[in-house]
Protein backbone atom coordinates (compact mmCIF):
# COMPACT_ATOMS: atom_id res chain seq x y z
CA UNK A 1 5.99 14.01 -11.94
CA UNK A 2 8.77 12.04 -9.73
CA UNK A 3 7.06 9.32 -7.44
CA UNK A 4 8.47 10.77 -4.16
CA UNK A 5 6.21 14.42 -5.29
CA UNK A 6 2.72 12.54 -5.74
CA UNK A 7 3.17 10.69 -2.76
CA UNK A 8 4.24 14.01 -1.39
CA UNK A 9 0.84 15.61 -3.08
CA UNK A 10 -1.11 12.47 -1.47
CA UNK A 11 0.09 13.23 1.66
CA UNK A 12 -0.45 16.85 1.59
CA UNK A 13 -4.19 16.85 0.86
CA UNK A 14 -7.31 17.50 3.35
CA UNK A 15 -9.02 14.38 3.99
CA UNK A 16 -12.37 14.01 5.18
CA UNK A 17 -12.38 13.17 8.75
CA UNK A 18 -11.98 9.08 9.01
CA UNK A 19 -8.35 9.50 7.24
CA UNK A 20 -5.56 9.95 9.09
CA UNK A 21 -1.83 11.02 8.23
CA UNK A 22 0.90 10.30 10.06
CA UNK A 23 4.34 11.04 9.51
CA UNK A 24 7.68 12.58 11.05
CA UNK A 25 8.95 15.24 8.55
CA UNK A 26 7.69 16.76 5.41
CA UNK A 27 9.37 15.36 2.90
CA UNK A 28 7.79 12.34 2.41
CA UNK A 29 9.69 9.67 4.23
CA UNK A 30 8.23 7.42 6.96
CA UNK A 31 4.38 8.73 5.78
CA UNK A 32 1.52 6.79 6.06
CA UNK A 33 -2.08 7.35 5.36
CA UNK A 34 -4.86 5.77 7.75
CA UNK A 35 -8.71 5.13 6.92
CA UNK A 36 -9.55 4.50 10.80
CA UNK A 37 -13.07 3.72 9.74
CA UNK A 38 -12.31 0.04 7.81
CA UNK A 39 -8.36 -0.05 8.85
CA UNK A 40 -7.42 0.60 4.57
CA UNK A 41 -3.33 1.82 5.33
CA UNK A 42 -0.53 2.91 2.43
CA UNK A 43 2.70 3.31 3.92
CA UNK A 44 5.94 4.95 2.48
CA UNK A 45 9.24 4.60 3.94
CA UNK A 46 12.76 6.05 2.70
CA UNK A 47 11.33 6.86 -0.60
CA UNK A 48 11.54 2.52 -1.46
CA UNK A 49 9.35 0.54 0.21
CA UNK A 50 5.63 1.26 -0.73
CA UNK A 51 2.97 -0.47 1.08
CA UNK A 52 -1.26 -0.44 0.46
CA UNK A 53 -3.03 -2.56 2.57
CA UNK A 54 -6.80 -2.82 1.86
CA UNK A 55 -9.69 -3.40 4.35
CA UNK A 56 -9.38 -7.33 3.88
CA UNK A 57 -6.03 -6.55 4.69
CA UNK A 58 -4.48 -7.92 1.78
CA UNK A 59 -1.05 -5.91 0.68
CA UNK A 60 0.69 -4.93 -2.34
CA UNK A 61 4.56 -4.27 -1.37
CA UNK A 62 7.49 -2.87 -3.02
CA UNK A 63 9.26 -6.08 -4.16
CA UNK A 64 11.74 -6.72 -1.23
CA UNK A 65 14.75 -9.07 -1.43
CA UNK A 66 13.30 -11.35 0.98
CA UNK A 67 10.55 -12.40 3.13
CA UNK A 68 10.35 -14.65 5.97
CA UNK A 69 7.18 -16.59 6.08
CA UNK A 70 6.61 -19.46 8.33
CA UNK A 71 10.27 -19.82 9.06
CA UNK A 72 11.18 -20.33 5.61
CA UNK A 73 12.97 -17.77 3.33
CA UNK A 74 10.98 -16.11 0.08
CA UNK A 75 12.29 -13.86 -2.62
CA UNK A 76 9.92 -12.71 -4.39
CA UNK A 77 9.65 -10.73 -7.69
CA UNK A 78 7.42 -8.09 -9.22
CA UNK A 79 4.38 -9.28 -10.48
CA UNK A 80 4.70 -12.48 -7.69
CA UNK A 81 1.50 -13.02 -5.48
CA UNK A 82 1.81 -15.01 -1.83
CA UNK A 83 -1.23 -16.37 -0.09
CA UNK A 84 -0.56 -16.97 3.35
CA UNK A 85 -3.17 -20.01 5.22
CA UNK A 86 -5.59 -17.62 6.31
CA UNK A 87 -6.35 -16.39 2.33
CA UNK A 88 -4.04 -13.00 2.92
CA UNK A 89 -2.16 -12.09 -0.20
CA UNK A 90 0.91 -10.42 -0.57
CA UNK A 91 0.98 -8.63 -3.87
CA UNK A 92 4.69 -7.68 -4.22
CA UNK A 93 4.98 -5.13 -7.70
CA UNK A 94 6.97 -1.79 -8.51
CA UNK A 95 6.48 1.77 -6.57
CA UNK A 96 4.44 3.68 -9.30
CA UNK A 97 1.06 0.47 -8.92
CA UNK A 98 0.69 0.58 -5.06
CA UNK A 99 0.85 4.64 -5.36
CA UNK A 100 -1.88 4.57 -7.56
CA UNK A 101 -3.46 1.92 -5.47
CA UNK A 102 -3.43 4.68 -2.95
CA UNK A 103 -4.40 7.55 -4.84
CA UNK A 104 -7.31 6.02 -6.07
CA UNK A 105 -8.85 4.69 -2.93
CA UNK A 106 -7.56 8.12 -0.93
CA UNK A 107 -8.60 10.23 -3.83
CA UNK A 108 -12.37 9.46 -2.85
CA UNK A 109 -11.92 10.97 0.49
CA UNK A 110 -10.37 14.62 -0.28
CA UNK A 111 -12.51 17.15 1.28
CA UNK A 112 -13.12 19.70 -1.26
CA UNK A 113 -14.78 21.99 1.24
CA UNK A 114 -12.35 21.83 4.18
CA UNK A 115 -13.11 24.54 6.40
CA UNK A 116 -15.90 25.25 5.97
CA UNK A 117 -18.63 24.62 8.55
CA UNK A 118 -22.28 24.13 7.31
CA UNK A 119 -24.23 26.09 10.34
CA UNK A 120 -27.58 26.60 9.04
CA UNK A 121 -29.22 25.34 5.81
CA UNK A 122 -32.84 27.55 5.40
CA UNK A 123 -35.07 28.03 2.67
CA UNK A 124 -36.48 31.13 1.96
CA UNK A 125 -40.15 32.06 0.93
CA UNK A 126 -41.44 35.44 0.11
CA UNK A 127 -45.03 36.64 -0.41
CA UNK A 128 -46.35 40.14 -1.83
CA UNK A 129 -43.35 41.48 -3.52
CA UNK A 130 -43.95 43.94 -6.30
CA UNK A 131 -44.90 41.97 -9.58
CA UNK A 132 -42.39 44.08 -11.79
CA UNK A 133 -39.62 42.51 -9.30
CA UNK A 134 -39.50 39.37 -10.36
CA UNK A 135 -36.03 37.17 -9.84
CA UNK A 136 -36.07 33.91 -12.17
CA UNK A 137 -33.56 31.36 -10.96
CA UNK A 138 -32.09 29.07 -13.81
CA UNK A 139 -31.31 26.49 -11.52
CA UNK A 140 -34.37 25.21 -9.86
CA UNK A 141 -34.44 21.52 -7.57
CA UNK A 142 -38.31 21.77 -6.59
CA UNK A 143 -41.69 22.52 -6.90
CA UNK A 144 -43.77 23.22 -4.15
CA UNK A 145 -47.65 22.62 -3.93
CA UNK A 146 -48.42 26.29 -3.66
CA UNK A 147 -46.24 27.25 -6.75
CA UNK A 148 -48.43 29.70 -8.21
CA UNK A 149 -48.71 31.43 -5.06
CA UNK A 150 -44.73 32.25 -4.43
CA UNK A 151 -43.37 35.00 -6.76
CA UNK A 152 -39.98 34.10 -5.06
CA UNK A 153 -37.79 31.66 -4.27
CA UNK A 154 -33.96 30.06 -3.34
CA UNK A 155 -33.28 26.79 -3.33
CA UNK A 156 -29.38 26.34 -2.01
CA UNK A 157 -29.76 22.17 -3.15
């Protein structure tokens, strides 16, 4: 799979609520993806510069031709690290790492179940059925103390 499609696929997924995307078209240029919760950020732009910040907002960058850092001119290569005064690094390494930088701290926030609204969780207990109706449930969380007394039971855990 080309780089541009996952980052495409990463963009295109339903987050849980603390992630943000925002971007101007659908193709995957000028993207970025948002964890408002801790400030966490990746960042694509024309399909060449890739950008993952983390929440100690440390960065791992497409390697650019050249930086400006304190008035003085960088240029980096992959696989170069910069520590700035403050103990930020800049991580600068090739398109295909920071993506799956990304994936794998966006990955954990994909809501599986998006849509659907939880209204009501109930349990349900049922006294004096018939004894030749009996339902046995293969897949059973809990025991309660009157056990022997319910014939029935559905546990949605």
């Amino acid at each position: 799979m080309q780089t541009i499609q996952k980052v495409i696929e990463l963009l295109s997924q339903k987050y849980k609520s603390r992630i943000s995307i925002l971007n101007n078209n659908l193709d995957g240029r000028f993207s970025s993806i948002l964890d408002t919760k801790n400030g966490t950020m990746f960042s694509v732009s024309f399909d060449s510069l890739y950008v993952f910040k983390d929440s100690d907002n440390n960065f791992w960058s497409t390697t650019p031709r050249s930086f400006i850092y304190n008035d003085k001119k960088y240029y980096p290569k992959a696989g170069e690290e910069y520590t700035r005064k403050d103990g930020i690094k800049y991580i600068f390494t090739t398109r295909e790492e920071v993506l799956e930088k990304a994936a794998a701290y966006f990955g954990k926030f994909i809501d599986s179940n998006y849509g659907i609204k939880i209204v009501n969780q109930k349990l349900f207990f049922y006294e004096g059925r018939d004894k030749t109706e009996k339902i046995d449930l293969n897949h059973q969380k809990f025991k309660s103390k009157l056990f022997g007394k319910i014939d029935t039971y559905i546990s949605f855990n």
